[in-house]
C-alpha atoms as a PDB file:
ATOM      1  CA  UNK A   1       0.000   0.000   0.000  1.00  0.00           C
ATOM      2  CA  UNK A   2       1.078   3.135  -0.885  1.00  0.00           C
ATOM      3  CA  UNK A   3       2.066   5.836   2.224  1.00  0.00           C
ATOM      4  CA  UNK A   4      -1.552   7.655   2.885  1.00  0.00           C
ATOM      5  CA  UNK A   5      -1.734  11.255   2.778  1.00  0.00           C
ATOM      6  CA  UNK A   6      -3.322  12.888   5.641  1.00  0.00           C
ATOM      7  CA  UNK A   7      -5.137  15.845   6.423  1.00  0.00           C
ATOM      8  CA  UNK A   8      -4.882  17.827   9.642  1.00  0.00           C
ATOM      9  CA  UNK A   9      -6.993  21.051   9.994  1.00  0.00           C
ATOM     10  CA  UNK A  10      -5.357  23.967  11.978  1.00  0.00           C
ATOM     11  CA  UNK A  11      -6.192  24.535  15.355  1.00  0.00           C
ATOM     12  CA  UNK A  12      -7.685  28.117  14.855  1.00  0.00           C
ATOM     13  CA  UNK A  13      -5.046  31.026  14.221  1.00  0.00           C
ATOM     14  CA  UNK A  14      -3.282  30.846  17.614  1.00  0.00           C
ATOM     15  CA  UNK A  15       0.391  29.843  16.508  1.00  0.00           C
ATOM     16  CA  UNK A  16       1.318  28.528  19.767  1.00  0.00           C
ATOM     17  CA  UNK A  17      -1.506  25.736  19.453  1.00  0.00           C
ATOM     18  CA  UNK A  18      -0.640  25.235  16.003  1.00  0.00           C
ATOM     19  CA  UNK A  19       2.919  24.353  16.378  1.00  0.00           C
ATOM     20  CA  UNK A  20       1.699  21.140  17.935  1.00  0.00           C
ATOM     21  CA  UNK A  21       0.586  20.518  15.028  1.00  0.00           C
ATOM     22  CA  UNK A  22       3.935  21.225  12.674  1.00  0.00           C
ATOM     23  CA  UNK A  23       5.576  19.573  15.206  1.00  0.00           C
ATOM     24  CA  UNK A  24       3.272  16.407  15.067  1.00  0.00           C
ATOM     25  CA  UNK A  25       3.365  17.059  10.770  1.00  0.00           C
ATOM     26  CA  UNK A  26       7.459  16.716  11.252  1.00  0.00           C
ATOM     27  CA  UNK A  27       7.916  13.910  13.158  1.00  0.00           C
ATOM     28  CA  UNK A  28      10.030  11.101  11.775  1.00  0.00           C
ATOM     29  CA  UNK A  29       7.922   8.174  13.193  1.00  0.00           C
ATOM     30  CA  UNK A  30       4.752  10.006  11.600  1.00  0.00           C
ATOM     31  CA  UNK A  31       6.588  10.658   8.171  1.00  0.00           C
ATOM     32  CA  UNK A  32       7.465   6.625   8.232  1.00  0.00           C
ATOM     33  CA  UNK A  33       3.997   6.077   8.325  1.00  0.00           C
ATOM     34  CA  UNK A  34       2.089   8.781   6.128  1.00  0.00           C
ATOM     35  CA  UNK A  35       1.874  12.729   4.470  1.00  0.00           C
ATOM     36  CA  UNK A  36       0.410  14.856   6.981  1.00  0.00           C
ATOM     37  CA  UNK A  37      -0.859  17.829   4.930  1.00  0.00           C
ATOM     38  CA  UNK A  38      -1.889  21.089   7.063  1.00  0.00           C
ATOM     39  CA  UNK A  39      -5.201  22.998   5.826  1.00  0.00           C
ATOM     40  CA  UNK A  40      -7.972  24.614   7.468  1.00  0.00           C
ATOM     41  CA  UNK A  41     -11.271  22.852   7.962  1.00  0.00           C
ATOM     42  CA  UNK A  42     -12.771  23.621   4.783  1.00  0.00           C
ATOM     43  CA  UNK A  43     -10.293  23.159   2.432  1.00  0.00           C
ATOM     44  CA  UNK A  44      -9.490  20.200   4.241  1.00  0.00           C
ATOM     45  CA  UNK A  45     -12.731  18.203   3.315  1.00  0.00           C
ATOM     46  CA  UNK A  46     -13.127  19.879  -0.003  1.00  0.00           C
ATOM     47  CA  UNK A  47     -10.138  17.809  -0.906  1.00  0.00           C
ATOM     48  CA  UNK A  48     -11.595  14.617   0.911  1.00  0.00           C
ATOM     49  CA  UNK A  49     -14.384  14.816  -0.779  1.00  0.00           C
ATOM     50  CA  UNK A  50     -12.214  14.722  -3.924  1.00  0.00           C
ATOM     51  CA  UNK A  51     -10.129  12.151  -3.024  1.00  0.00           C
ATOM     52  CA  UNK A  52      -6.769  13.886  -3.303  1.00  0.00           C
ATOM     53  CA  UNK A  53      -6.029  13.119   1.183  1.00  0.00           C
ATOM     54  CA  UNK A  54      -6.860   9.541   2.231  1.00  0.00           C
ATOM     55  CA  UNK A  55      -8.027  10.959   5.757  1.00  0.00           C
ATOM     56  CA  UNK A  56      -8.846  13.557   7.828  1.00  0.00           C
ATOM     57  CA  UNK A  57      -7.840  14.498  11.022  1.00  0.00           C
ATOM     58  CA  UNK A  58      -9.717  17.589  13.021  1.00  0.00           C
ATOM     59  CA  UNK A  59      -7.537  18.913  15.512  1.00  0.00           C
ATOM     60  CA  UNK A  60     -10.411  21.170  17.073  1.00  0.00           C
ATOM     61  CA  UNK A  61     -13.804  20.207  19.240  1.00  0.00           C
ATOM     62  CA  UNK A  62     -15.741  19.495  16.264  1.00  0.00           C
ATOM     63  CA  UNK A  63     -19.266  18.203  15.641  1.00  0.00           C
ATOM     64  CA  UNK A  64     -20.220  14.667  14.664  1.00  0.00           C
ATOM     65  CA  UNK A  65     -21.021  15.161  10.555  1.00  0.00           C
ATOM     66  CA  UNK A  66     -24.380  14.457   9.473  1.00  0.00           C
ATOM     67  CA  UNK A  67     -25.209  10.784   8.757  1.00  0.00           C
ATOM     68  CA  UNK A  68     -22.001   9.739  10.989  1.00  0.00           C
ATOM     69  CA  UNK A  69     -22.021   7.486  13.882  1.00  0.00           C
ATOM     70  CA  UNK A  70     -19.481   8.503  16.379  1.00  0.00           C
ATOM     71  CA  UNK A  71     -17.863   6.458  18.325  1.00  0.00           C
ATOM     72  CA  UNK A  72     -14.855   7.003  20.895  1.00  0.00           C
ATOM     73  CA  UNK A  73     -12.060   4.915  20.630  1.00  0.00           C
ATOM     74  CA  UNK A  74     -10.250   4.330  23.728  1.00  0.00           C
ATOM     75  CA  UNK A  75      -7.004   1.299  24.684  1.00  0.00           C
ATOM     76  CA  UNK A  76      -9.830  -0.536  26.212  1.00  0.00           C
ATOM     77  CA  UNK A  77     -13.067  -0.599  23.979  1.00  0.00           C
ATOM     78  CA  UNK A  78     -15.053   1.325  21.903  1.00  0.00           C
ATOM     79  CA  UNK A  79     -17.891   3.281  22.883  1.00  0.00           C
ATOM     80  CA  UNK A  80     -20.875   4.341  20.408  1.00  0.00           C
ATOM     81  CA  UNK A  81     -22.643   7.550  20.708  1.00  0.00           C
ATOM     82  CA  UNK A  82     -26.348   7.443  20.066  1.00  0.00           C
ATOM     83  CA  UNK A  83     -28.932  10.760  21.355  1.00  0.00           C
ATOM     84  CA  UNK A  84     -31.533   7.927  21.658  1.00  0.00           C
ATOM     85  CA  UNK A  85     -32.610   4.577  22.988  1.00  0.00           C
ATOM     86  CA  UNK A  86     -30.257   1.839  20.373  1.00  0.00           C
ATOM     87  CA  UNK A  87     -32.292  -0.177  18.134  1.00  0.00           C
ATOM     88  CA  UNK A  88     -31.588  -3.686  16.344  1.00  0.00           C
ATOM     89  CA  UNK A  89     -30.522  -1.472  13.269  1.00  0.00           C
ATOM     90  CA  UNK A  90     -28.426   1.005  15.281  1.00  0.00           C
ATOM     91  CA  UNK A  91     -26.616  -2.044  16.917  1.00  0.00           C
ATOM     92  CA  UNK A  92     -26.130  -3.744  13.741  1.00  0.00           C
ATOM     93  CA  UNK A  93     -24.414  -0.777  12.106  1.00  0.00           C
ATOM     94  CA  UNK A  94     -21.580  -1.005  14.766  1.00  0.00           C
ATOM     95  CA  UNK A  95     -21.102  -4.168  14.310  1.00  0.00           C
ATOM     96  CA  UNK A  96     -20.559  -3.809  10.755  1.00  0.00           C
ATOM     97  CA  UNK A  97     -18.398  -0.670  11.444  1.00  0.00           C
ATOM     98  CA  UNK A  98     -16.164  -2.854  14.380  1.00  0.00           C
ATOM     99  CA  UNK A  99     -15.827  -5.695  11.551  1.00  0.00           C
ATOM    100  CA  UNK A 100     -14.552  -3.724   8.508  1.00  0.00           C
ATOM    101  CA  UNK A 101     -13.114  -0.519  10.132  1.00  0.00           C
ATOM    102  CA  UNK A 102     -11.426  -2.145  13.231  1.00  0.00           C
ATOM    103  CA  UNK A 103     -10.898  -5.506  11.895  1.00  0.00           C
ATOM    104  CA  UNK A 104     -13.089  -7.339  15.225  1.00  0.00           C
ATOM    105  CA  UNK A 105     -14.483 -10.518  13.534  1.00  0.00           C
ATOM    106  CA  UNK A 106     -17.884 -11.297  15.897  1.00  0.00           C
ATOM    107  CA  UNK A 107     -17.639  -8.550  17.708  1.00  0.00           C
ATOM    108  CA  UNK A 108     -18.957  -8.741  21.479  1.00  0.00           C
ATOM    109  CA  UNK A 109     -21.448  -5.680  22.143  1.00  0.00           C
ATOM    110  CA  UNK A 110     -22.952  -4.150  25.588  1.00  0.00           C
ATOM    111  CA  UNK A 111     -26.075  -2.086  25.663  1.00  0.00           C
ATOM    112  CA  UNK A 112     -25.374   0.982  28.423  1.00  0.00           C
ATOM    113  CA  UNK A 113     -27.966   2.606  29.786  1.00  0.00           C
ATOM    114  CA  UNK A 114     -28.947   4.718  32.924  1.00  0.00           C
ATOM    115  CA  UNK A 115     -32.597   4.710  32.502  1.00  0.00           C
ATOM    116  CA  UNK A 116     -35.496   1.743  31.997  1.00  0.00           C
ATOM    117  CA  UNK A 117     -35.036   0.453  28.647  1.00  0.00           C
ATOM    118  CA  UNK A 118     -38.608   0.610  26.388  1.00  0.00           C
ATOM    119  CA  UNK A 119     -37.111  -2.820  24.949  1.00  0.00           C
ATOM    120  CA  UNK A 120     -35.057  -4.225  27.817  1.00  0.00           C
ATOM    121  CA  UNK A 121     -34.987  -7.513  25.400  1.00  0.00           C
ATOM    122  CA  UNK A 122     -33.108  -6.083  22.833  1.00  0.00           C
ATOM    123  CA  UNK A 123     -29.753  -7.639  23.388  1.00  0.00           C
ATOM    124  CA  UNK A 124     -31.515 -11.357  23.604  1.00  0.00           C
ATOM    125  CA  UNK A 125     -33.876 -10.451  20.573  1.00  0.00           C
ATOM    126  CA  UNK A 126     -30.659  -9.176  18.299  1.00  0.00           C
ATOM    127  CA  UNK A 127     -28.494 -11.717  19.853  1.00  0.00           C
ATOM    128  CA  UNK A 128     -31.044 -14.326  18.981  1.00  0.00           C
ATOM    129  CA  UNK A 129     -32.637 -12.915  15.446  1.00  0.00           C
ATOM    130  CA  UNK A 130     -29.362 -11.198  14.299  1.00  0.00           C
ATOM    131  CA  UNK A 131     -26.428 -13.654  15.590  1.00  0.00           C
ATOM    132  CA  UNK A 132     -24.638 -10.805  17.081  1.00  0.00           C
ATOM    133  CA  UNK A 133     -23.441 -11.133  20.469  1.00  0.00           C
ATOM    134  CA  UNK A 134     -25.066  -8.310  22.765  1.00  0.00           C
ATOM    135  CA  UNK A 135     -25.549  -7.849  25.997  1.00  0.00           C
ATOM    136  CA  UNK A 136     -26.664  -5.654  28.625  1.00  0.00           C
ATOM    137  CA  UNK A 137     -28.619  -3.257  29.656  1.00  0.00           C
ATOM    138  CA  UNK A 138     -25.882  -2.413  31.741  1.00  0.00           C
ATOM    139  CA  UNK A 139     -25.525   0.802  34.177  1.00  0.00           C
ATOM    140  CA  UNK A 140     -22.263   2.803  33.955  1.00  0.00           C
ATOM    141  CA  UNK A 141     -21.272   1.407  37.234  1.00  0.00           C
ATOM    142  CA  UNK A 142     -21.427  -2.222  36.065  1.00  0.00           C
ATOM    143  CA  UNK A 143     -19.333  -1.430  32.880  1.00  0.00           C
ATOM    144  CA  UNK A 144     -17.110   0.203  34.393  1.00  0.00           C
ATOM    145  CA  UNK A 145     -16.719  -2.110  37.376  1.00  0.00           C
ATOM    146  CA  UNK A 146     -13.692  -4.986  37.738  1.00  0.00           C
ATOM    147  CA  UNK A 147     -12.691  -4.720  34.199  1.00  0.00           C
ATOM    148  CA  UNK A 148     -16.130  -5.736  32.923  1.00  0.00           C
ATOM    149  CA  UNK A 149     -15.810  -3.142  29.742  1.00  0.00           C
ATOM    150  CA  UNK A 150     -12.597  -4.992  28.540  1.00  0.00           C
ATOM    151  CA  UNK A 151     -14.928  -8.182  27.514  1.00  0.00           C
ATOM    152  CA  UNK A 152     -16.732  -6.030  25.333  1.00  0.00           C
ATOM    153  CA  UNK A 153     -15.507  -5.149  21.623  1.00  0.00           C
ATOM    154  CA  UNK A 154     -17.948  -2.388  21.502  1.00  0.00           C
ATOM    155  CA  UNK A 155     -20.178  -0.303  23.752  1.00  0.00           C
ATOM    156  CA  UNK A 156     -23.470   1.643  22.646  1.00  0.00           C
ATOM    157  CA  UNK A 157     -24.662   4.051  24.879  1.00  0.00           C
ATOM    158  CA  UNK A 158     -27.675   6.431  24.528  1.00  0.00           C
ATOM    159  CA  UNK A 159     -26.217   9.918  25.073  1.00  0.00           C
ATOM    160  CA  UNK A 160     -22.724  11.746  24.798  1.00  0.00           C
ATOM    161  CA  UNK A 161     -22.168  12.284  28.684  1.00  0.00           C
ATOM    162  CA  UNK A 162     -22.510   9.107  29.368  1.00  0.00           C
ATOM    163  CA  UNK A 163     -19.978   7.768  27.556  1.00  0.00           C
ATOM    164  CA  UNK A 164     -17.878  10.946  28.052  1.00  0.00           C
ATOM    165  CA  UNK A 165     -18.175   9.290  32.164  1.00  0.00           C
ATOM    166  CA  UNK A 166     -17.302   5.598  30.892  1.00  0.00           C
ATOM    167  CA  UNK A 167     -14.259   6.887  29.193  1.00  0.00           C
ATOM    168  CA  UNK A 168     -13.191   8.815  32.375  1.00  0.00           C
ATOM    169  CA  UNK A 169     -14.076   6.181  34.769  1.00  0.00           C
ATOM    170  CA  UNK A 170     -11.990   3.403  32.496  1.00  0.00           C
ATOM    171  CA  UNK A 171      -9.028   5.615  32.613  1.00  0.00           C
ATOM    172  CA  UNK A 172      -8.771   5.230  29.030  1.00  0.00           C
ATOM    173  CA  UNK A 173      -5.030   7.031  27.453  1.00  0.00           C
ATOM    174  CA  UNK A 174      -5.633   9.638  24.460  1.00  0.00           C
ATOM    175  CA  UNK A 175      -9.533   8.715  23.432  1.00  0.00           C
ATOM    176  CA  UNK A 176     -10.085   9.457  19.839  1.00  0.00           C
ATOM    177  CA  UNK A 177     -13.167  10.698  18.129  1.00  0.00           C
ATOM    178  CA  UNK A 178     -14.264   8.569  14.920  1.00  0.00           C
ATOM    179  CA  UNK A 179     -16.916   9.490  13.003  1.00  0.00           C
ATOM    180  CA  UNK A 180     -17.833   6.443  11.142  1.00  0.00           C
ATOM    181  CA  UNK A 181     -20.342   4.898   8.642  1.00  0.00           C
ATOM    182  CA  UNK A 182     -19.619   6.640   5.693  1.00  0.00           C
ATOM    183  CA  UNK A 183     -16.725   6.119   3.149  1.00  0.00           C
ATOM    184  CA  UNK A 184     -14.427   9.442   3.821  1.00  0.00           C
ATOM    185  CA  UNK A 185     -12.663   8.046   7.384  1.00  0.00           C
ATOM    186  CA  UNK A 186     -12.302  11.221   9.650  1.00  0.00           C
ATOM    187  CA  UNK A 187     -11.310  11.379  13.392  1.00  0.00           C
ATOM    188  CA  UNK A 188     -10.820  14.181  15.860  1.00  0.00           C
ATOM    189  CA  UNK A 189      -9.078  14.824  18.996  1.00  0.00           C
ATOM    190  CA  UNK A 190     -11.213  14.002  22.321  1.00  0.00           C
ATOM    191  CA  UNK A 191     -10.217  17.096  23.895  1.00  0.00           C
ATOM    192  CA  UNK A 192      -7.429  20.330  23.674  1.00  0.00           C
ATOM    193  CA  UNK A 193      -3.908  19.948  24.047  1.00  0.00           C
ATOM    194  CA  UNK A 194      -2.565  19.417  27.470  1.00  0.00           C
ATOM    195  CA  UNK A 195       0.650  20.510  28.865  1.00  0.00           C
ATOM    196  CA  UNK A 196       2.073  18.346  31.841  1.00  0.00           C
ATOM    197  CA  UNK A 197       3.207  20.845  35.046  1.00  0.00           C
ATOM    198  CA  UNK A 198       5.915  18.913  35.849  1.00  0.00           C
ATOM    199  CA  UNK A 199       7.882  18.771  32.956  1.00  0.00           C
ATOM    200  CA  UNK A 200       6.868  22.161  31.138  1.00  0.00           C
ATOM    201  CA  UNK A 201       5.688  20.159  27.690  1.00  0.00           C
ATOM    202  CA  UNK A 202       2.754  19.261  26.045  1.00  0.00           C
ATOM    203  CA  UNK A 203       1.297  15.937  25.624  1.00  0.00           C
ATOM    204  CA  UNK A 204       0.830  15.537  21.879  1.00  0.00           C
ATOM    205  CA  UNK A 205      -0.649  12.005  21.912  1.00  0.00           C
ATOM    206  CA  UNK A 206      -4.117  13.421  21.555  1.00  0.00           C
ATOM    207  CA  UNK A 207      -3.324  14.770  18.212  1.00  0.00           C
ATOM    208  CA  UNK A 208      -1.064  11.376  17.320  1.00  0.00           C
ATOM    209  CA  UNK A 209      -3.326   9.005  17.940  1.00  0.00           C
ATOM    210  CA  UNK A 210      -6.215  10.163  15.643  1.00  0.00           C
ATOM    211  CA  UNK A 211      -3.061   9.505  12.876  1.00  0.00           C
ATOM    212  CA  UNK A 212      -3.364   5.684  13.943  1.00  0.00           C
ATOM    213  CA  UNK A 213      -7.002   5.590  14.205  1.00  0.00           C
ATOM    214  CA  UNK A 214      -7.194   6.790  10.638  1.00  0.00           C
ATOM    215  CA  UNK A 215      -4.456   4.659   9.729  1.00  0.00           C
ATOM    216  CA  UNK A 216      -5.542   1.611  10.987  1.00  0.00           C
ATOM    217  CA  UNK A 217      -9.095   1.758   9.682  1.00  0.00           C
ATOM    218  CA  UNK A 218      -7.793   2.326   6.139  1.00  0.00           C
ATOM    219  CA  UNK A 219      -5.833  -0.688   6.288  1.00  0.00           C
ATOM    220  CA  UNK A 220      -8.511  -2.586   7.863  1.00  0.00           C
ATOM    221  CA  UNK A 221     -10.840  -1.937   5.297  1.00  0.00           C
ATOM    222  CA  UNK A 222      -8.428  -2.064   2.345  1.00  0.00           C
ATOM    223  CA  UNK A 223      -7.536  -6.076   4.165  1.00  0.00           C
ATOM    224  CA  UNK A 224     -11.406  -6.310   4.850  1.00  0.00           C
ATOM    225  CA  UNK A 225     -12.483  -5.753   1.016  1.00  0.00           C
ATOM    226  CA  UNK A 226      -9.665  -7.368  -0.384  1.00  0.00           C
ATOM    227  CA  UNK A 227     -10.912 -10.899   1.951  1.00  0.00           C
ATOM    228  CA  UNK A 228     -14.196 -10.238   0.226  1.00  0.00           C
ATOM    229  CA  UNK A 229     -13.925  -9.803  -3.108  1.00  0.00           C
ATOM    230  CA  UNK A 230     -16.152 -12.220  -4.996  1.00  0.00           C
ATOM    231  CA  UNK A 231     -13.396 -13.472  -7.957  1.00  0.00           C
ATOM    232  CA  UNK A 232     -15.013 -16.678  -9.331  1.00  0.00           C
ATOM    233  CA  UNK A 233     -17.419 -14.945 -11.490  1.00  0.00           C
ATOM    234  CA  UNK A 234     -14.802 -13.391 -13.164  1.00  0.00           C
ATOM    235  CA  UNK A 235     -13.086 -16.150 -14.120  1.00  0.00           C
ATOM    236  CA  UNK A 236     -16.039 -17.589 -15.026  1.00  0.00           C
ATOM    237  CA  UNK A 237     -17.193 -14.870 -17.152  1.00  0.00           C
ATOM    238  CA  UNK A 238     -13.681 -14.531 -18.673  1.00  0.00           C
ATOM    239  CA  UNK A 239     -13.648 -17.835 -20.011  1.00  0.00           C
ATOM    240  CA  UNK A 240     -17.579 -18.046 -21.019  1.00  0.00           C
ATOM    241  CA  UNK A 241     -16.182 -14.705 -23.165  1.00  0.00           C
ATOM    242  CA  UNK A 242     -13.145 -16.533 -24.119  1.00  0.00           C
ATOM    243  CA  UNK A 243     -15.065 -19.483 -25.342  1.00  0.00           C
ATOM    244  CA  UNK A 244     -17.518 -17.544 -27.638  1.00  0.00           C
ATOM    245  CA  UNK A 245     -14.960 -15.976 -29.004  1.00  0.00           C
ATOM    246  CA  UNK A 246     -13.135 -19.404 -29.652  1.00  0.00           C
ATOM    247  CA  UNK A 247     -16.293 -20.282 -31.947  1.00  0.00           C
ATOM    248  CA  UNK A 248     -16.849 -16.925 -33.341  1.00  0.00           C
ATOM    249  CA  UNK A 249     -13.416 -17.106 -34.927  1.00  0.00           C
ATOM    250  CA  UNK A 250     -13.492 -20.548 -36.043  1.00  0.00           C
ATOM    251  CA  UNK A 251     -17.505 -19.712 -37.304  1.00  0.00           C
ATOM    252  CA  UNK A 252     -15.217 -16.948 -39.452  1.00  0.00           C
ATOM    253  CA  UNK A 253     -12.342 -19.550 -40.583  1.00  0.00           C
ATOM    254  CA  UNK A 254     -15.484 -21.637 -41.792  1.00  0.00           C
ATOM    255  CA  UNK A 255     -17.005 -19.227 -43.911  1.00  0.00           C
ATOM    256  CA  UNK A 256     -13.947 -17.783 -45.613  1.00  0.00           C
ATOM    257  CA  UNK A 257     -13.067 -21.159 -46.766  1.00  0.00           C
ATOM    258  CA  UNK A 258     -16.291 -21.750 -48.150  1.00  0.00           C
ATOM    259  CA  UNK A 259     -16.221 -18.778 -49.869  1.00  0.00           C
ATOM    260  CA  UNK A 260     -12.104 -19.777 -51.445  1.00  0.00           C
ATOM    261  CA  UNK A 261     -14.175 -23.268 -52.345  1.00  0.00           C
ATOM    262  CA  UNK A 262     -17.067 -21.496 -54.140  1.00  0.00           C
END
């Protein structure tokens, strides 16, 4: 595969913030592993949309794009974002997005959520009608509780502060924002830049790991596609094709000789 080309939008026109960006944009490790191209927001996914960057990364608090299904990518699990109670469809959407973007085959899913569900059998009905392993309802203390969210591949949840409070409670190092289901693969930072007291520096790996988010997931789908693609009718075509024109030449051969005879 050839190196990706990323896009990373400016972080406003403060030049202090946006050196930790340059400084991200120069690093060796990064170059080994794509282009990071600076541009401001718009320009940024005018060029996405025209497929001349493989990615985009926002490096501001940004909104989840219409259509997109955000989900938070943490070291431990990964937490969907829903304003609303999760449905069979909603639920089978991440698991399509944890099999081709993240490479999880049979992903393991937990249903998180505070209040009474309307359909507290919706993990055994999709489990059941669907084949997808879910689980739950489960409260935020019980997820969060001895380890219990590391069983789980993925982790729907019906409103932003709740899973802003599972990420905290797990501890989780530089969270990434993902805004999946669609084909352009864009992630954000979780939150600003933060400098540690003691040493006088920032921490840049909220701004590196949206990199290998985006990274990853493009890989994963290029490995996920490739597994897929459906070859045999090709070949079969190819040689049906080949075979007609087998007889339509030798139907030609015929007829000019008959002709030479006549």
């Amino acid at each position: 595969m050839e190196k990706l080309k990323i896009a990373i939008t400016q972080i406003g026109t403060d030049d202090i913030d946006n050196n930790f960006v340059r400084q991200v944009c120069c690093d060796p490790a990064m170059l080994e592993l794509c282009t990071p191209v600076e541009l401001d927001e718009e320009t940024a996914y005018r060029k996405l949309d025209e497929g001349k960057v493989d990615a985009m990364v926002l490096a501001t608090e940004a909104k989840c794009p219409s259509g997109a299904f955000e989900i938070i990518v943490t070291d431990k699990t990964n937490i969907a974002v829903l304003d609303k109670e999760p449905t069979a469809e909603d639920i089978i959407r991440l698991r399509n997005i944890l099999e081709r973007d993240f490479g999880l085959q049979i992903p393991r899913i937990a249903i998180v959520q505070e209040n009474v569900m309307q359909n507290p059998d919706l993990a055994t009905q999709v489990t059941t009608e669907q084949g997808i392993n879910t689980y739950g309802p489960y409260t935020i203390e019980q997820i969060t509780s001895e380890d219990t969210a590391w069983h789980f591949d993925g982790i729907i949840t019906t409103d932003k502060t709740l899973a802003q409070r599972i990420v905290t409670d797990l501890l989780a190092k530089a969270p990434v924002r993902y805004f999946a289901g669609r084909e352009a693969v864009v992630t954000a930072i979780y939150q600003p830049v933060q400098t540690n007291e003691d040493e006088g520096v920032a921490d840049v790996s909220w701004l590196t790991h949206p990199f290998f988010t985006a990274i990853d997931i493009i890989r994963n789908r290029a490995f996920y596609d490739e597994a897929r693609q459906d070859v045999l009718p090709k070949l079969f075509r190819d040689k049906r094709e080949d075979r007609k024109k087998d007889e339509l030449s030798q139907t030609n051969t015929n007829n000019d000789n008959s002709e030479k005879a006549s």
